[in-house]
N, C-alpha and C. Protein backbone atom coordinates (compact mmCIF):
# COMPACT_ATOMS: atom_id res chain seq x y z
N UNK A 1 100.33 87.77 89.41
CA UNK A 1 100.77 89.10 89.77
C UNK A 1 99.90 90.12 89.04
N UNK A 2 99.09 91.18 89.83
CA UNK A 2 98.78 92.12 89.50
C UNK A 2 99.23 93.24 88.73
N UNK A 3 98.73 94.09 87.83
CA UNK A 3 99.57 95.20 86.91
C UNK A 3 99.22 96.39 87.98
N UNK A 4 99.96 97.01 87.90
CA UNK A 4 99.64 98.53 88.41
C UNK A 4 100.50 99.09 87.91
N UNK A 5 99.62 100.76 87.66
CA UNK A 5 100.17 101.85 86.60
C UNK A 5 101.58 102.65 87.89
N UNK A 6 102.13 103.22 87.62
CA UNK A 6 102.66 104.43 88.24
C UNK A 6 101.78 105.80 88.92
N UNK A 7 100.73 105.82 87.82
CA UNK A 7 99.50 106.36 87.65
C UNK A 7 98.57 106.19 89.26
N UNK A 8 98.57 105.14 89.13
CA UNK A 8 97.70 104.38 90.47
C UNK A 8 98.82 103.74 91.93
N UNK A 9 100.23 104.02 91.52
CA UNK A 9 100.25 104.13 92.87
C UNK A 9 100.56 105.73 93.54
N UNK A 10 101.15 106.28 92.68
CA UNK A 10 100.75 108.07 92.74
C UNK A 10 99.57 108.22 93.62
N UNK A 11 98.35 107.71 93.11
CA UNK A 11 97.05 108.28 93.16
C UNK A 11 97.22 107.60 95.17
N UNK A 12 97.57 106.30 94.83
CA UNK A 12 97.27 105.52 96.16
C UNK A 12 98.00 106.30 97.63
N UNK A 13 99.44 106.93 96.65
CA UNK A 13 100.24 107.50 97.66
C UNK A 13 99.94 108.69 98.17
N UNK A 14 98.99 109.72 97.39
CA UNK A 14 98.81 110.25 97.85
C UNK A 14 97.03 110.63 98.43
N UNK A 15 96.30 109.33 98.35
CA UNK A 15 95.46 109.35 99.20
C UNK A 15 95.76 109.08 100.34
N UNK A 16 96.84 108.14 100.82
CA UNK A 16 97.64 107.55 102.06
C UNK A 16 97.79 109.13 102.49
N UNK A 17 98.96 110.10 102.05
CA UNK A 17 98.88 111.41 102.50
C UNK A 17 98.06 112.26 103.16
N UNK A 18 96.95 111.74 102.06
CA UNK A 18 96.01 113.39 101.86
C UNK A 18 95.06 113.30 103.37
N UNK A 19 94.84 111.62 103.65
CA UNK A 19 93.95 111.49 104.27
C UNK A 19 94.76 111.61 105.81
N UNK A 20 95.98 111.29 105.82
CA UNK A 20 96.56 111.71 107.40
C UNK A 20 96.65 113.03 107.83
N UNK A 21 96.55 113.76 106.68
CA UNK A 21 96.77 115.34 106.49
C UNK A 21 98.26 115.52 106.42
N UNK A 22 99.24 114.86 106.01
CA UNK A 22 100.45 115.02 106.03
C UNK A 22 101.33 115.88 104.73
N UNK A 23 100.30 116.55 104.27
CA UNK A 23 100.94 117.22 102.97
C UNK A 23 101.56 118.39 103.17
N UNK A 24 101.12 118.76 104.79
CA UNK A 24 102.08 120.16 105.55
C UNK A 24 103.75 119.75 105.16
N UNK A 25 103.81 118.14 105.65
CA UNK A 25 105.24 117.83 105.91
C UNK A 25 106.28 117.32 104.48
N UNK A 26 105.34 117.07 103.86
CA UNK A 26 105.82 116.45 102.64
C UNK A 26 106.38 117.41 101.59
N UNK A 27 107.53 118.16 102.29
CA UNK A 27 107.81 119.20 101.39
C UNK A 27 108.77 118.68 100.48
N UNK A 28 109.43 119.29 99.43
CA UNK A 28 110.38 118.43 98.99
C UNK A 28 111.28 118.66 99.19
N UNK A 29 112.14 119.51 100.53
CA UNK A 29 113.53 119.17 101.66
C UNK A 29 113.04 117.77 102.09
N UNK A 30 111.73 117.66 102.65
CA UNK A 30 111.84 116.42 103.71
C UNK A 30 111.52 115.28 102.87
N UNK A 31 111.26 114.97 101.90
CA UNK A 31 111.14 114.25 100.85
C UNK A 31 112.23 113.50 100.34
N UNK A 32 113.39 114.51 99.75
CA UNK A 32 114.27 114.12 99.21
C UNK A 32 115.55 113.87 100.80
N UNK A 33 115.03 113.99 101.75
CA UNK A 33 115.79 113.25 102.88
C UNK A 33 115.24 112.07 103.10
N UNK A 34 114.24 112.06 102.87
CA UNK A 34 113.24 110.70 103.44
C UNK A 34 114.14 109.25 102.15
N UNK A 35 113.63 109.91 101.04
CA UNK A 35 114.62 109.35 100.21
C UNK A 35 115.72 108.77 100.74
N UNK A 36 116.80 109.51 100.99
CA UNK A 36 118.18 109.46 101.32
C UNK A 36 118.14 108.23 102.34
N UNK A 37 117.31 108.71 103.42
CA UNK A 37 117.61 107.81 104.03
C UNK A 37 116.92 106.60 104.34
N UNK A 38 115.94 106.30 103.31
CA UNK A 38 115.42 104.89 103.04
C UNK A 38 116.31 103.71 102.11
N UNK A 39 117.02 104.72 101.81
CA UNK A 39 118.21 104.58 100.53
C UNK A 39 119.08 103.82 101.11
N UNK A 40 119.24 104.65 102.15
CA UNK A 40 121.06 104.23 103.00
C UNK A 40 119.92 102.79 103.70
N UNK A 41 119.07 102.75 104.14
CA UNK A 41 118.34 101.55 105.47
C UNK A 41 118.93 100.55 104.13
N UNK A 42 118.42 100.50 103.01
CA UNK A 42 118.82 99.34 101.74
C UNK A 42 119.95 99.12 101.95
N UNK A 43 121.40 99.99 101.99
CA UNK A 43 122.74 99.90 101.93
C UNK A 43 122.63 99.08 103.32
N UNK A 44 122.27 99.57 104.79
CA UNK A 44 122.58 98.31 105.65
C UNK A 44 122.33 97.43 105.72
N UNK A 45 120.99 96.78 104.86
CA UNK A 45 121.27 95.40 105.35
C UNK A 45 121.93 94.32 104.32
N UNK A 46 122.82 95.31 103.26
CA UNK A 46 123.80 94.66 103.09
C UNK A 46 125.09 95.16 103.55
N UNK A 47 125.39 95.71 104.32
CA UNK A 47 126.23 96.18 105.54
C UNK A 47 127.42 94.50 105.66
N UNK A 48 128.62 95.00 105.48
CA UNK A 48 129.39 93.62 106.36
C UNK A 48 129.36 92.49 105.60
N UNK A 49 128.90 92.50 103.88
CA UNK A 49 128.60 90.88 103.97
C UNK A 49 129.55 91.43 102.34
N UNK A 50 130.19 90.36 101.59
CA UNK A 50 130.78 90.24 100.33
C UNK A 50 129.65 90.99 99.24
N UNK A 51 130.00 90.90 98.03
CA UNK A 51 128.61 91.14 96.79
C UNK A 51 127.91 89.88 96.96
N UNK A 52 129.22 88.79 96.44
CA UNK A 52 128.46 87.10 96.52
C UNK A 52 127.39 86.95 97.25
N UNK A 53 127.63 87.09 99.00
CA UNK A 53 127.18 87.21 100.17
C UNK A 53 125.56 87.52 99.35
N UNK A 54 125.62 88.66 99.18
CA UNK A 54 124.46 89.85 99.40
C UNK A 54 123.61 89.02 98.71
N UNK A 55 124.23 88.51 97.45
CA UNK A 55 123.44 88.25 96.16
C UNK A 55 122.40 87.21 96.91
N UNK A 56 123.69 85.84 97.39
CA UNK A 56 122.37 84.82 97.70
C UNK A 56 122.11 85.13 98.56
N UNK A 57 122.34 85.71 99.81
CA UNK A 57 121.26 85.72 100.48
C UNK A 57 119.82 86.44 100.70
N UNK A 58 120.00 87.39 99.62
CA UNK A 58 118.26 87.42 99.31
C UNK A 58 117.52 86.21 98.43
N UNK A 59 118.18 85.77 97.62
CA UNK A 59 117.19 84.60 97.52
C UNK A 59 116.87 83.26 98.23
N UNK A 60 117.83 83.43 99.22
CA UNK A 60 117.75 81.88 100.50
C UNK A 60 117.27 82.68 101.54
N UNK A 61 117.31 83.99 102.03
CA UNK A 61 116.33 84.46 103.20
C UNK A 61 115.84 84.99 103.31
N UNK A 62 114.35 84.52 103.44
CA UNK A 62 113.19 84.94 102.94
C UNK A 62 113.15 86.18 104.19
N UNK A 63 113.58 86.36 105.32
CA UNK A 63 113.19 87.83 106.31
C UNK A 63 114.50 88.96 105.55
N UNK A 64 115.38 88.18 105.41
CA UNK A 64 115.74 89.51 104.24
C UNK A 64 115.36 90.21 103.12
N UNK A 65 114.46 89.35 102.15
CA UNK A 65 114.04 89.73 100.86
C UNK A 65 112.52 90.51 101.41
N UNK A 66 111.95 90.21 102.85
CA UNK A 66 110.86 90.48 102.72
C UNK A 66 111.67 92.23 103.65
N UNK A 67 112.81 92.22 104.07
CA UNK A 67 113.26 93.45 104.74
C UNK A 67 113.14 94.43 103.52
N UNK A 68 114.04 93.49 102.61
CA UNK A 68 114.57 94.53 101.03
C UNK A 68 112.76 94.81 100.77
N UNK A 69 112.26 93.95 100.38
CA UNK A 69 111.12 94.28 100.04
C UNK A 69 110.53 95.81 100.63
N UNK A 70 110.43 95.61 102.08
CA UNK A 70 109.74 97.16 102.92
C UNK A 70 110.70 98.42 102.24
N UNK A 71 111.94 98.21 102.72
CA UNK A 71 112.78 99.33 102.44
C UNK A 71 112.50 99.88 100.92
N UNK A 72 112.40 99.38 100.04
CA UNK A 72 112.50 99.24 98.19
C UNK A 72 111.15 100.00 98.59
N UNK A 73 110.02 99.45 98.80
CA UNK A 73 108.33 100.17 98.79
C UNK A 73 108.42 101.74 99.92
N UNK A 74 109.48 102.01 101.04
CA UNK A 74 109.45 102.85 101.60
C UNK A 74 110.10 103.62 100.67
N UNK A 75 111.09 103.47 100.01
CA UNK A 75 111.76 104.72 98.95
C UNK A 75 110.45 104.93 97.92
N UNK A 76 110.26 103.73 97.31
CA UNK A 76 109.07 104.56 95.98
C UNK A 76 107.86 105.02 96.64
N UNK A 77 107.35 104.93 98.17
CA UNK A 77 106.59 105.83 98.35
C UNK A 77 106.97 106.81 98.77
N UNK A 78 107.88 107.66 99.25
CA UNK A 78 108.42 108.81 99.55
C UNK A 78 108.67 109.27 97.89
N UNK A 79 109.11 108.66 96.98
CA UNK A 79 109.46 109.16 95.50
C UNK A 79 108.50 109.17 94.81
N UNK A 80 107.27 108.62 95.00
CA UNK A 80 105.96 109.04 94.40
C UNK A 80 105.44 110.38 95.05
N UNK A 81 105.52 110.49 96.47
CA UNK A 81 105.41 111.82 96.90
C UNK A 81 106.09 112.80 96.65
N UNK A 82 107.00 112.72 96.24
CA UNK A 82 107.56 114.01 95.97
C UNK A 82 107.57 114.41 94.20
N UNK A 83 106.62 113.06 93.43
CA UNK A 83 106.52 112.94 92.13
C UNK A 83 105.37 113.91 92.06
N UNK A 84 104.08 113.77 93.32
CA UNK A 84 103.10 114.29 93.57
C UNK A 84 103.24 116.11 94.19
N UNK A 85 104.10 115.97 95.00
CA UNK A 85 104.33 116.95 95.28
C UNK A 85 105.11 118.19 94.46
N UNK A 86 105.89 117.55 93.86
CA UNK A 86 106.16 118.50 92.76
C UNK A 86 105.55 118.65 91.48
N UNK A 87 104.54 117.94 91.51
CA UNK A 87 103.94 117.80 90.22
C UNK A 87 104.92 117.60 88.70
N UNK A 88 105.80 116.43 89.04
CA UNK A 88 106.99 115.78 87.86
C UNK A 88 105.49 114.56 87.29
N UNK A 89 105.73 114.39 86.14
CA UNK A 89 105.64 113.55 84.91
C UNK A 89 106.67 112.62 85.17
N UNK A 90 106.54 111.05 86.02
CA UNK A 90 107.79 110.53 86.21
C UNK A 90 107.98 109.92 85.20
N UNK A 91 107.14 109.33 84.71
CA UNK A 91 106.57 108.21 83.22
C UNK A 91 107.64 109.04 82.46
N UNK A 92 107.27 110.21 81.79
CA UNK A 92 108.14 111.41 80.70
C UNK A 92 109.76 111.22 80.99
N UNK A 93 109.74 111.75 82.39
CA UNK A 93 111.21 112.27 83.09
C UNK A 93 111.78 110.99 82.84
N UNK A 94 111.74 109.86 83.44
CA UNK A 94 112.09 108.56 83.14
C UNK A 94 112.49 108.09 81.28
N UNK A 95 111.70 108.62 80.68
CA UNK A 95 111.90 108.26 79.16
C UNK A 95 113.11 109.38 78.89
N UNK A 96 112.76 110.24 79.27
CA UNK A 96 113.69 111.38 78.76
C UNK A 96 115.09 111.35 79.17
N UNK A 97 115.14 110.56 80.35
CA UNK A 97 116.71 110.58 80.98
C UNK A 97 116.86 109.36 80.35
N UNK A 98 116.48 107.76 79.85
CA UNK A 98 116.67 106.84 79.11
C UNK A 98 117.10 107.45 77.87
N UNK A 99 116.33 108.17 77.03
CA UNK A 99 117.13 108.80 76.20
C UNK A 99 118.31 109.22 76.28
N UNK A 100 118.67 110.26 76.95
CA UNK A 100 120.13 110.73 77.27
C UNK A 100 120.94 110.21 77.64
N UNK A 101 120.87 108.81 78.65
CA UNK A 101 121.27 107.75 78.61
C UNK A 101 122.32 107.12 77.50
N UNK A 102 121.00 107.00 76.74
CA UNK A 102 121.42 106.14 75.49
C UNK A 102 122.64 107.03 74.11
N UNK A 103 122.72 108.17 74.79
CA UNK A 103 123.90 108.98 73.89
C UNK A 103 124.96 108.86 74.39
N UNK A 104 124.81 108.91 75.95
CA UNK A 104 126.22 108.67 76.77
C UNK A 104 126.56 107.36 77.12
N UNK A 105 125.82 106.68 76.46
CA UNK A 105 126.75 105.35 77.20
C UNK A 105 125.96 104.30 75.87
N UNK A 106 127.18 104.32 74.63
CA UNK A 106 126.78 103.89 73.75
C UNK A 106 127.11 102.34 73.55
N UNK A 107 126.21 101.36 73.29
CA UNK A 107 126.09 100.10 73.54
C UNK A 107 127.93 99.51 73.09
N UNK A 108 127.79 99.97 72.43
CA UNK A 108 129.08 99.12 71.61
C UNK A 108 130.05 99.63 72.22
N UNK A 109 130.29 101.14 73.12
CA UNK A 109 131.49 101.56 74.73
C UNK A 109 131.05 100.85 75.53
N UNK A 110 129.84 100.83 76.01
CA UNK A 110 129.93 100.04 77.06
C UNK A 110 129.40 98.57 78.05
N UNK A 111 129.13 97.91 76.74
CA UNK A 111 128.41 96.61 76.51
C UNK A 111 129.62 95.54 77.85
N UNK A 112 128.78 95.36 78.51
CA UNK A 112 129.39 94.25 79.31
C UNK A 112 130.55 94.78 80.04
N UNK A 113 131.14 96.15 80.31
CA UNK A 113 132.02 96.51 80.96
C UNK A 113 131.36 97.70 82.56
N UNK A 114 132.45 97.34 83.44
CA UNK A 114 131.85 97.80 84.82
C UNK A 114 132.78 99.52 85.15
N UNK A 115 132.32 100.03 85.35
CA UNK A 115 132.98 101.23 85.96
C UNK A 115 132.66 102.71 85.45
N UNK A 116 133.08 103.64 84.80
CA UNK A 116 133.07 105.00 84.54
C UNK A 116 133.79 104.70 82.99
N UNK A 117 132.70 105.43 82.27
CA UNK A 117 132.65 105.35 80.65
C UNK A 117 133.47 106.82 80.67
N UNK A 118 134.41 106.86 79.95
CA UNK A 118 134.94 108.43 79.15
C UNK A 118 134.95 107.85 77.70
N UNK A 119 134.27 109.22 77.28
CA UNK A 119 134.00 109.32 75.67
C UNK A 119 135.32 109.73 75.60
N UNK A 120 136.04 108.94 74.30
CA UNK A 120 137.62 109.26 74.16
C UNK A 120 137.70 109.95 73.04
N UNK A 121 136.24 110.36 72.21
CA UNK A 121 136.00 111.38 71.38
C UNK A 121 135.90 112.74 71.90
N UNK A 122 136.08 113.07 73.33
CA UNK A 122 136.13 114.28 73.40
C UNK A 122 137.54 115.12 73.50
């Protein structure tokens, strides 16, 4: 498996852009819809089936994992474009919300538990 930066698929995504001339459209209304709804295509094709369900059957079918696969690469290239298009630092933004993260949802509240954390210190 190959490394690639964030850096370089940025760069890749938006030569894909630059060169269709599509940077008229790539505003960030239609961006953060494009998002949305590459988002929801992920939610259907686990549509109808249990969690269990969902789980194995991406690893026993291979035209599903290679579906998840497209859908997963259609969101991070619409989210690199609009990383590009707005000119965000995702590398930074990413560390910085891990940080804040890590104040609100403190290992020892919420280590191994599922649902909505309330700080009972407030």
């Amino acid at each position: 498996m190959t490394e690639t930066t964030l850096t370089e698929l940025s760069e890749l995504v938006a030569d894909f852009i630059n060169t269709r001339d599509w940077n008229k459209y790539h505003t960030p209304k239609n961006l953060a819809m494009s998002i949305s709804i590459e988002a929801a295509e992920i939610m259907e094709l686990f549509q109808w089936v249990t969690t269990e369900e969902a789980s194995e059957n991406v690893h026993k079918d291979p035209s599903l994992k290679k579906a998840l696969e497209d859908e997963l690469a259609d969101v991070l290239i619409y989210l690199l474009s609009m990383v590009n298009t707005c000119n965000i630092d995702i590398a930074t933004a990413v560390r910085s919300k891990l940080s804040e993260n890590e104040s609100r949802f403190p290992i020892e509240m919420v280590s191994g538990k599922l649902g909505p954390y309330k700080d009972t210190n407030k």
